[in-house]
C-alpha atoms as a PDB file:
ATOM      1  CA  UNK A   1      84.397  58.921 -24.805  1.00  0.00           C
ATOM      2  CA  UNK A   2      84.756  60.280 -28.051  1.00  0.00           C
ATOM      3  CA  UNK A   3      86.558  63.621 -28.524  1.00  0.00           C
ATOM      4  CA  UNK A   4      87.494  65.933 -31.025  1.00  0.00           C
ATOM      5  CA  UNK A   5      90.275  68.179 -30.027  1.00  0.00           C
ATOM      6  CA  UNK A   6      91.170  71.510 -32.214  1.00  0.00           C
ATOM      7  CA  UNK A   7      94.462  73.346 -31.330  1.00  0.00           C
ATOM      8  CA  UNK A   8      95.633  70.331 -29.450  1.00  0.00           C
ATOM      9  CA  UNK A   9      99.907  71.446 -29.560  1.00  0.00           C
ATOM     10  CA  UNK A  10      99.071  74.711 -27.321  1.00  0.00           C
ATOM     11  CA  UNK A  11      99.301  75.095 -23.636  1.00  0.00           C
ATOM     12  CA  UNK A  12      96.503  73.738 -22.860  1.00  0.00           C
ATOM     13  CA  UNK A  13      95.784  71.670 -25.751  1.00  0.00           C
ATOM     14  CA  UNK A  14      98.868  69.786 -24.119  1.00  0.00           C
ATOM     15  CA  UNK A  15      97.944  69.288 -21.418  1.00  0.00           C
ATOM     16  CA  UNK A  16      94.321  68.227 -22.102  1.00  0.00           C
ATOM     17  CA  UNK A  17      95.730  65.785 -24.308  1.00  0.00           C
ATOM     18  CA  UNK A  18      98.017  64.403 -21.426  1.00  0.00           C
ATOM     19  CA  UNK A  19      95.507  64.243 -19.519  1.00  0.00           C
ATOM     20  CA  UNK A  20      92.614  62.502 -21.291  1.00  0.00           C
ATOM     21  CA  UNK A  21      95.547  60.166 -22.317  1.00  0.00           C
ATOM     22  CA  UNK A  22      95.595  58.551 -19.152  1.00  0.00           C
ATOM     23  CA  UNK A  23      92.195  56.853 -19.305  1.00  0.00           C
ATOM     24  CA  UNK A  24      91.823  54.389 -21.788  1.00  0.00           C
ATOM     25  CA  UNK A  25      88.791  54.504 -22.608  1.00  0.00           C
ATOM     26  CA  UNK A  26      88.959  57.720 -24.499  1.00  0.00           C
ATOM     27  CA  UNK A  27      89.690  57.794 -28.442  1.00  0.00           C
ATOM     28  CA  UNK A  28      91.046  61.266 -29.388  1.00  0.00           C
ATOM     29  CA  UNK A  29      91.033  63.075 -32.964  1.00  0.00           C
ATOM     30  CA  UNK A  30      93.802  65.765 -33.128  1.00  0.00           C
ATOM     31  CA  UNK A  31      93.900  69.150 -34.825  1.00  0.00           C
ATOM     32  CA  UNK A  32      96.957  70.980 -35.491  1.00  0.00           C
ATOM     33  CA  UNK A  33      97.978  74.236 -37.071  1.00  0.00           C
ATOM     34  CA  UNK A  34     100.599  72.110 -38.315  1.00  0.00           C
ATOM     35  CA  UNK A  35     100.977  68.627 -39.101  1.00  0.00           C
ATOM     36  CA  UNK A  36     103.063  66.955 -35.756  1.00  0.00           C
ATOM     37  CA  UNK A  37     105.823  64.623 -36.464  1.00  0.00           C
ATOM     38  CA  UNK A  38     104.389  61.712 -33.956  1.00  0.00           C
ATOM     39  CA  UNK A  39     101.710  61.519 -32.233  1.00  0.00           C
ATOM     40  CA  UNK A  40      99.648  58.302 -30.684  1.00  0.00           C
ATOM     41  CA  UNK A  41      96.312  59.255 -31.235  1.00  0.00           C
ATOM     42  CA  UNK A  42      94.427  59.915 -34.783  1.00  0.00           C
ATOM     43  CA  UNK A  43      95.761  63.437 -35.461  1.00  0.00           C
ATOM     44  CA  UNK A  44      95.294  65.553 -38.722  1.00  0.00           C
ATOM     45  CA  UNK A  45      96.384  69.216 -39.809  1.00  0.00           C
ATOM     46  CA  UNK A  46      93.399  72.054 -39.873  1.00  0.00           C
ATOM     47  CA  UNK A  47      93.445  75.722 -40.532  1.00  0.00           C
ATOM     48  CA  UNK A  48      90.541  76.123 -37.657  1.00  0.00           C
ATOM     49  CA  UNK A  49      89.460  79.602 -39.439  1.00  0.00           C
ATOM     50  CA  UNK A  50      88.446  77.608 -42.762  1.00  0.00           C
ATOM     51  CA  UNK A  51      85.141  76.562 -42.132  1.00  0.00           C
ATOM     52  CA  UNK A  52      85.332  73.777 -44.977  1.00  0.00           C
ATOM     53  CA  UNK A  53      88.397  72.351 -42.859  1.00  0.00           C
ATOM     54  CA  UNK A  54      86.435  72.556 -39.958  1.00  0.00           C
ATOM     55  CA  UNK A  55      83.359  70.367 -40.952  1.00  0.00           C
ATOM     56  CA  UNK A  56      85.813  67.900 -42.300  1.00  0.00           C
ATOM     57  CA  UNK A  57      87.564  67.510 -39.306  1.00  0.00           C
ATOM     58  CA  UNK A  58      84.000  66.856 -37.455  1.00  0.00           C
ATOM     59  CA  UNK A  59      82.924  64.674 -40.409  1.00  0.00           C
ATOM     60  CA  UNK A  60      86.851  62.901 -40.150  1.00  0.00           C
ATOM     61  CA  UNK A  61      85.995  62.326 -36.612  1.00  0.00           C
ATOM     62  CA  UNK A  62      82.473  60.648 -36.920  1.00  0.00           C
ATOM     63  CA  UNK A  63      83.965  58.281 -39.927  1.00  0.00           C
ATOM     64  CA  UNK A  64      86.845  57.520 -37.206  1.00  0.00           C
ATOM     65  CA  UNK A  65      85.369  57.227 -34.214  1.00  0.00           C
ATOM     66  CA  UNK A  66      81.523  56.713 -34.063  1.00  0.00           C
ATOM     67  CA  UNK A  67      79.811  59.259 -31.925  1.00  0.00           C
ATOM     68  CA  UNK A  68      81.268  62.007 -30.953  1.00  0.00           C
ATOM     69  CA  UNK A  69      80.518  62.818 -27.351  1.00  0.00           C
ATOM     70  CA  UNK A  70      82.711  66.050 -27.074  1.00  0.00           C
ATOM     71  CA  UNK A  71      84.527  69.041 -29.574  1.00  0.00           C
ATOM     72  CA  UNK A  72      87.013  71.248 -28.111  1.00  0.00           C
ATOM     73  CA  UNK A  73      88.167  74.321 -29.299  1.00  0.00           C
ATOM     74  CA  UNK A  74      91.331  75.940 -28.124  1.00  0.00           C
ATOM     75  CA  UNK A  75      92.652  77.936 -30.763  1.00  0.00           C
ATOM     76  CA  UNK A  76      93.887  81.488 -29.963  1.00  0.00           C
ATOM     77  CA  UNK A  77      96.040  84.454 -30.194  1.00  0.00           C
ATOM     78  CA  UNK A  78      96.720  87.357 -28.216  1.00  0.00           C
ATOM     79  CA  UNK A  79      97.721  90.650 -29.720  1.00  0.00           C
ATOM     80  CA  UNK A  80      98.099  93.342 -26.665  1.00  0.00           C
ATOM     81  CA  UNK A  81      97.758  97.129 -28.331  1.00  0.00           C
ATOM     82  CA  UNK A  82      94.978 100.114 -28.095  1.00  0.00           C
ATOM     83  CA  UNK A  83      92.968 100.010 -30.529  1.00  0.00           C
ATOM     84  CA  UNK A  84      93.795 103.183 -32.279  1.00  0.00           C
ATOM     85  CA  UNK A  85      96.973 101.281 -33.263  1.00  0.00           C
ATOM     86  CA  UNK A  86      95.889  97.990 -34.466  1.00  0.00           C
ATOM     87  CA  UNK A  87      95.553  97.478 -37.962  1.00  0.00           C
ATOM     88  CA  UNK A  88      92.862  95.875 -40.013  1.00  0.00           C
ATOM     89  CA  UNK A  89      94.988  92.445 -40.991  1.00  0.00           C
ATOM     90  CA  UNK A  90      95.321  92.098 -37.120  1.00  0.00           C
ATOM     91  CA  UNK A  91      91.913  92.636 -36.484  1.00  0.00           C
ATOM     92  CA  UNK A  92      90.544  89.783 -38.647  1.00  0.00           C
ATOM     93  CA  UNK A  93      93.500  87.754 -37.775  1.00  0.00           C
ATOM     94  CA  UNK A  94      92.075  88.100 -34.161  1.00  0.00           C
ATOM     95  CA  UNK A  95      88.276  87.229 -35.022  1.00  0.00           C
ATOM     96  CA  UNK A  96      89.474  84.676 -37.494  1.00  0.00           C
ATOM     97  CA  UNK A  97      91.465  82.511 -34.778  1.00  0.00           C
ATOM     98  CA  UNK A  98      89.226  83.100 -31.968  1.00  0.00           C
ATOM     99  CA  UNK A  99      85.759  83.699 -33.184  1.00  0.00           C
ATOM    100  CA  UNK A 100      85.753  82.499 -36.591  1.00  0.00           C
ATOM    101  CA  UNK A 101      86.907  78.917 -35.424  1.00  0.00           C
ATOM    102  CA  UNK A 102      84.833  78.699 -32.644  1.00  0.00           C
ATOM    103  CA  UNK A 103      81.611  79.327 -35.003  1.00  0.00           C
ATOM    104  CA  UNK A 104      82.568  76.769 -37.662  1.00  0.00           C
ATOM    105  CA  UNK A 105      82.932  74.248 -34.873  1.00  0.00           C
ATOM    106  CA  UNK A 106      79.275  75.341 -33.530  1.00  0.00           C
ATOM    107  CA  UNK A 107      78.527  75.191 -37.172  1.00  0.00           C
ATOM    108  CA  UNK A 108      79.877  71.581 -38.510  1.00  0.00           C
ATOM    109  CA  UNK A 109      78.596  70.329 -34.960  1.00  0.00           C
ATOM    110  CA  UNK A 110      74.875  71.296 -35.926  1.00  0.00           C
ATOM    111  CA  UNK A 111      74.973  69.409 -38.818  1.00  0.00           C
ATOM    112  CA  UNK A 112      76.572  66.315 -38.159  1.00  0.00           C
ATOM    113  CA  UNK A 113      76.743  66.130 -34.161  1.00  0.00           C
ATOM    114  CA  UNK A 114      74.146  64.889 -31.697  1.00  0.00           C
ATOM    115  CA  UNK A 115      74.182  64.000 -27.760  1.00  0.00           C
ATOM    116  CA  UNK A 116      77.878  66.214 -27.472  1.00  0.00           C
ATOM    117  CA  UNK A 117      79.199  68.525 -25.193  1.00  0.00           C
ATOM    118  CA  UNK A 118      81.186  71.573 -26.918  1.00  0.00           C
ATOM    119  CA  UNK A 119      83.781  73.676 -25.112  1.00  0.00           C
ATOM    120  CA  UNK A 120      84.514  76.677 -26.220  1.00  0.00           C
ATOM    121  CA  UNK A 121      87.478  78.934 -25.154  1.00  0.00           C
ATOM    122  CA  UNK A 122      86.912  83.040 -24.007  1.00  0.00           C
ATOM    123  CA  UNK A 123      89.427  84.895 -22.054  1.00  0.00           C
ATOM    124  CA  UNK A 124      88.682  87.032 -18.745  1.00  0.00           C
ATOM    125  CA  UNK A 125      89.202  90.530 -20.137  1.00  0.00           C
ATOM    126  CA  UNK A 126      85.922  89.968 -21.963  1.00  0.00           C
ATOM    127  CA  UNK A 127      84.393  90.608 -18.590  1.00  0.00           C
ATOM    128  CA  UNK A 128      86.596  92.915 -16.992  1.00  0.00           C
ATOM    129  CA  UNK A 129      88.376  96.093 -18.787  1.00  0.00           C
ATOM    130  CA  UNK A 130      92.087  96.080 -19.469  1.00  0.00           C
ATOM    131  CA  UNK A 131      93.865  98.290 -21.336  1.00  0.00           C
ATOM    132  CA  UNK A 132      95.486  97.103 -24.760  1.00  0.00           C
ATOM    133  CA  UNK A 133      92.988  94.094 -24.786  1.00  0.00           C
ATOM    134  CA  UNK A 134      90.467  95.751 -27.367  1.00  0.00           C
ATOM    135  CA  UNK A 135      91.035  93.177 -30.372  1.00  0.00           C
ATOM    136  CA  UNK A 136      91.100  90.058 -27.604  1.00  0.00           C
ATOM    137  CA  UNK A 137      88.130  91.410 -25.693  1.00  0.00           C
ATOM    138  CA  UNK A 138      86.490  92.085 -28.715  1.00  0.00           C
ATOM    139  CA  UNK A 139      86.370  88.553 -29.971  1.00  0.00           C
ATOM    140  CA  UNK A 140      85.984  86.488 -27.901  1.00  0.00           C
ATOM    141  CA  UNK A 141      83.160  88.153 -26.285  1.00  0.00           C
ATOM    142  CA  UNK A 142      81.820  87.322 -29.472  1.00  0.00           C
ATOM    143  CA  UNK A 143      82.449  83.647 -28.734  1.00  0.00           C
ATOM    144  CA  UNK A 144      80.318  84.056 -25.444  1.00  0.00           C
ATOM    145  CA  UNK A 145      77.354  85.514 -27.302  1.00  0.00           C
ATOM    146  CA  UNK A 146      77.433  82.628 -29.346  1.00  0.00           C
ATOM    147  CA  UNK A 147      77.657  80.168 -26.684  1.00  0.00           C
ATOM    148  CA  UNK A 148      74.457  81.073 -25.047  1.00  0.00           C
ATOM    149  CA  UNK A 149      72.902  81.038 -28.528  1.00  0.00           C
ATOM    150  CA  UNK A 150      74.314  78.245 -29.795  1.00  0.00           C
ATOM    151  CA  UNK A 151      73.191  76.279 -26.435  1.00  0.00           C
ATOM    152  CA  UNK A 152      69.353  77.201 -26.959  1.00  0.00           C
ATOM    153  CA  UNK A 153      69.680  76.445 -30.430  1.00  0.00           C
ATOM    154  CA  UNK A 154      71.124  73.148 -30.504  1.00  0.00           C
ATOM    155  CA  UNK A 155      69.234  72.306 -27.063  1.00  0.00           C
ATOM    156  CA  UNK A 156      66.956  69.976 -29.530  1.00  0.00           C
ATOM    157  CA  UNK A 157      69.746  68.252 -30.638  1.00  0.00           C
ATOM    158  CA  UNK A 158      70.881  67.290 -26.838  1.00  0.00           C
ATOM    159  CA  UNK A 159      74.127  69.549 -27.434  1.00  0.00           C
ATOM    160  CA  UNK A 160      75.622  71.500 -24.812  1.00  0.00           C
ATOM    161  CA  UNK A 161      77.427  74.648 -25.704  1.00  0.00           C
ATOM    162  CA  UNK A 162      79.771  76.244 -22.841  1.00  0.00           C
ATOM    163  CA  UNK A 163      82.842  78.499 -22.904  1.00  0.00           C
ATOM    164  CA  UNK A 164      85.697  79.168 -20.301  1.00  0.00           C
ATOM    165  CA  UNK A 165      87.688  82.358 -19.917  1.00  0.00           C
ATOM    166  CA  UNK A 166      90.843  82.157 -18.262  1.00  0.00           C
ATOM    167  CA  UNK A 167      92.683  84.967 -16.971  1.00  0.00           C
ATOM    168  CA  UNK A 168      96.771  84.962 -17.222  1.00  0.00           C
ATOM    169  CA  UNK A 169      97.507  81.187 -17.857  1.00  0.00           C
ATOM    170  CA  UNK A 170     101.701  80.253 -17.947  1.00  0.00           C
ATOM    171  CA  UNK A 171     101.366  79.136 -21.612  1.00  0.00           C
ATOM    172  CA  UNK A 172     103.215  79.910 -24.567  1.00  0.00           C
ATOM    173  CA  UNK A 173     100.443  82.251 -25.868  1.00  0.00           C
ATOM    174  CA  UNK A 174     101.084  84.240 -22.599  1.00  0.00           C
ATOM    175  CA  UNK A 175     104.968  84.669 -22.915  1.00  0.00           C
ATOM    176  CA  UNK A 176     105.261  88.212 -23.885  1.00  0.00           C
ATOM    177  CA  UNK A 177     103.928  88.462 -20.043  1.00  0.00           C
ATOM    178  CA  UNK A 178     105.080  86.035 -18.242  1.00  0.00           C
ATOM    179  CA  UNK A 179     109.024  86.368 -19.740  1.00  0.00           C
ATOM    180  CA  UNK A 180     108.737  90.090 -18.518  1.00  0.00           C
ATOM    181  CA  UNK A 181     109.510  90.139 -15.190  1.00  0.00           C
ATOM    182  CA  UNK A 182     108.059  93.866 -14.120  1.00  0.00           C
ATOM    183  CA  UNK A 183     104.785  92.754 -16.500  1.00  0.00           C
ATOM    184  CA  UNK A 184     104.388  89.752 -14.717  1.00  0.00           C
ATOM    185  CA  UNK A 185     105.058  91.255 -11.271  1.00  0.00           C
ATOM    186  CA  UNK A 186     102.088  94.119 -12.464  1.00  0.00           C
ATOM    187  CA  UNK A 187      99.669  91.058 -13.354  1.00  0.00           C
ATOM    188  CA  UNK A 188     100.051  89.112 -10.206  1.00  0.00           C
ATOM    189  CA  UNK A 189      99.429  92.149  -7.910  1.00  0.00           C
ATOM    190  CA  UNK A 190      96.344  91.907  -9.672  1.00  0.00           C
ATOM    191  CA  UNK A 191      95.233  88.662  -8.682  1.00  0.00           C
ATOM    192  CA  UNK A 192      93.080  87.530  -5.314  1.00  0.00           C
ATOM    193  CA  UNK A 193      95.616  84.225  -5.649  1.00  0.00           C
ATOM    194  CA  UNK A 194      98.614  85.844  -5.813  1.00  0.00           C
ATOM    195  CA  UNK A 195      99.901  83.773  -8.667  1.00  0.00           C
ATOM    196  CA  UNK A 196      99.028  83.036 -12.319  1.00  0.00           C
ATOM    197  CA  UNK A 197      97.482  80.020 -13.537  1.00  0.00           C
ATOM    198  CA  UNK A 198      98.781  76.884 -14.896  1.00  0.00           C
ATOM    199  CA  UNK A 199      96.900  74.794 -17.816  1.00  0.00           C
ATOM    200  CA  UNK A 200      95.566  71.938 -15.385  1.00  0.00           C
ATOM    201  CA  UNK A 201      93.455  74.323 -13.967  1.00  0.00           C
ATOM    202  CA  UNK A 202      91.562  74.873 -17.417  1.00  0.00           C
ATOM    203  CA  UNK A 203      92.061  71.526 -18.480  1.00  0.00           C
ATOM    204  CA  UNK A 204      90.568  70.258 -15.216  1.00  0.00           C
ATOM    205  CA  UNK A 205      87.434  72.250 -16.223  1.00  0.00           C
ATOM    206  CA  UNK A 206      87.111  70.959 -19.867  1.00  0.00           C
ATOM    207  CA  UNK A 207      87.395  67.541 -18.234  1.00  0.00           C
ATOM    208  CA  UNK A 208      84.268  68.678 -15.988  1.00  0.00           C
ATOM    209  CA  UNK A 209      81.996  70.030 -18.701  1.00  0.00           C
ATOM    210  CA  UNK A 210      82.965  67.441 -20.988  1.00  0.00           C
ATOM    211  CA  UNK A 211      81.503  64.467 -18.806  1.00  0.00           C
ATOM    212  CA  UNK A 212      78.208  63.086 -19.758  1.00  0.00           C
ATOM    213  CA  UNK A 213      77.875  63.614 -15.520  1.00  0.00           C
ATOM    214  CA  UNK A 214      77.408  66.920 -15.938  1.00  0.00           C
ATOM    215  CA  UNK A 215      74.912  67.217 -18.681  1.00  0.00           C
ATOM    216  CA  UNK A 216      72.653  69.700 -17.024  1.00  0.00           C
ATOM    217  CA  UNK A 217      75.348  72.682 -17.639  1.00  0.00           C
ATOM    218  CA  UNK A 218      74.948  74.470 -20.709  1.00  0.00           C
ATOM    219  CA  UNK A 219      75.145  78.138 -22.036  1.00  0.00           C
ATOM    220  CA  UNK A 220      77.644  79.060 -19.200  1.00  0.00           C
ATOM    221  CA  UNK A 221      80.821  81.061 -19.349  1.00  0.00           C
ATOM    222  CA  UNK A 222      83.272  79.864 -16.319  1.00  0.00           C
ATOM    223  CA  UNK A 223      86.008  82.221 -15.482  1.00  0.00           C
ATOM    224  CA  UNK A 224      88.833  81.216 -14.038  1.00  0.00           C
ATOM    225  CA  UNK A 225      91.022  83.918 -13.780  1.00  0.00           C
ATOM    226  CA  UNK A 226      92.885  83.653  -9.737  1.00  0.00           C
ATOM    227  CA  UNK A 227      89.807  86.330  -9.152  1.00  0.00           C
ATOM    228  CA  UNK A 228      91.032  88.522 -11.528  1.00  0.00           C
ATOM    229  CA  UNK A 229      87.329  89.571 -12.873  1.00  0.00           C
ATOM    230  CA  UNK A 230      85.935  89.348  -9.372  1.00  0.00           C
ATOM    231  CA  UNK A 231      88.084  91.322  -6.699  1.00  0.00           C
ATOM    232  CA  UNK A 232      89.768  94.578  -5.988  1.00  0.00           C
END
């Protein structure tokens, strides 16, 4: 397989990368926010809220490696404060990294993609209300509604659009909670599992929607949150 990989240094983007690694047949295009110092696979620096740097990356990819049979998006932040205290830079700082990337990879994939699975990253408290989520929430519920359009648009095409929402994942994105010991005790009482998640559990499910195997999924939202969104 084919795959282009966008915010591959996070969490997750780690461990996908790990991973994927291990089969060889897989050829892997990198994106970082910033340039790494080695890497084995093809690898290349991309602001993922440009949508210029976007498409080039995607038209990079298809010069490099042929057909592209999957895009990944990972890119994220997470700013936790009511809204009546967020400010306007951190608002479109928010859309830009979470939404804004997420549509110019639906975007740059419409025009030069065919017979390609995209994965596309959302976050639990889009489905569930928790306080001081309002400028996460709001986003990347965004990315959702675009998911299910994006999967009936591009159905002609033979592209498959899906997102996953994670709940509290032990990444560095998460640290402010999971390096605060009453925080982190508050957010497991909340969970049906009793304990956060860990990155192979999302990385296990980009694996899944990736393969060609499972081409009849498309449009979803999977939330894997240690029932989070789902229990009481």
């Amino acid at each position: 397989m084919n795959i282009l990989i966008i915010g591959a240094a996070g969490g997750i983007g780690t461990e996908l990368v790990s991973s994927l690694s291990l089969d060889n047949t897989h050829n892997l295009l990198l994106g970082f926010h910033n340039e790494p110092t080695t890497s084995e696979h093809n690898s290349t620096k991309i602001d993922a809220s440009n949508f210029d740097e976007v498409e080039n990356f995607v038209k990079t990819g298809v010069e490099r490696l042929g057909n592209i049979d999957a895009v990944v998006n990972l890119p994220g932040n997470l700013i936790l404060k009511p809204a009546h205290l967020a400010s306007e830079s951190e608002f479109y700082e928010t859309i830009n990294v979470n939404l804004k990337s997420a549509f110019g990879v639906v975007r740059a994939a419409g025009k030069y993609l065919n017979n390609c699975s995209i994965v596309l990253m959302s976050t639990a408290a889009a489905s569930i209300g928790l306080s001081n989520h309002e400028l996460i929430a709001s986003a990347k519920a965004g990315v959702e509604g675009l998911t299910k359009s994006a999967a009936k648009t591009y159905a002609r095409k033979n592209i498959r659009v899906n997102t996953i929402s994670p709940g509290l994942v032990n990444t560095p994105l998460a640290k402010k909670i999971t390096e605060n010991p009453i925080v982190l005790k508050a957010s497991i009482k909340m969970l049906a599992s009793d304990k956060i998640g860990e990155p192979k559990q999302i990385s296990n499910m980009i694996e899944f929607l990736i393969s060609s195997e499972n081409d009849w999924i498309t449009g979803q939202n999977f939330i894997i949150d240690g029932g989070l969104s789902s229990t009481k």
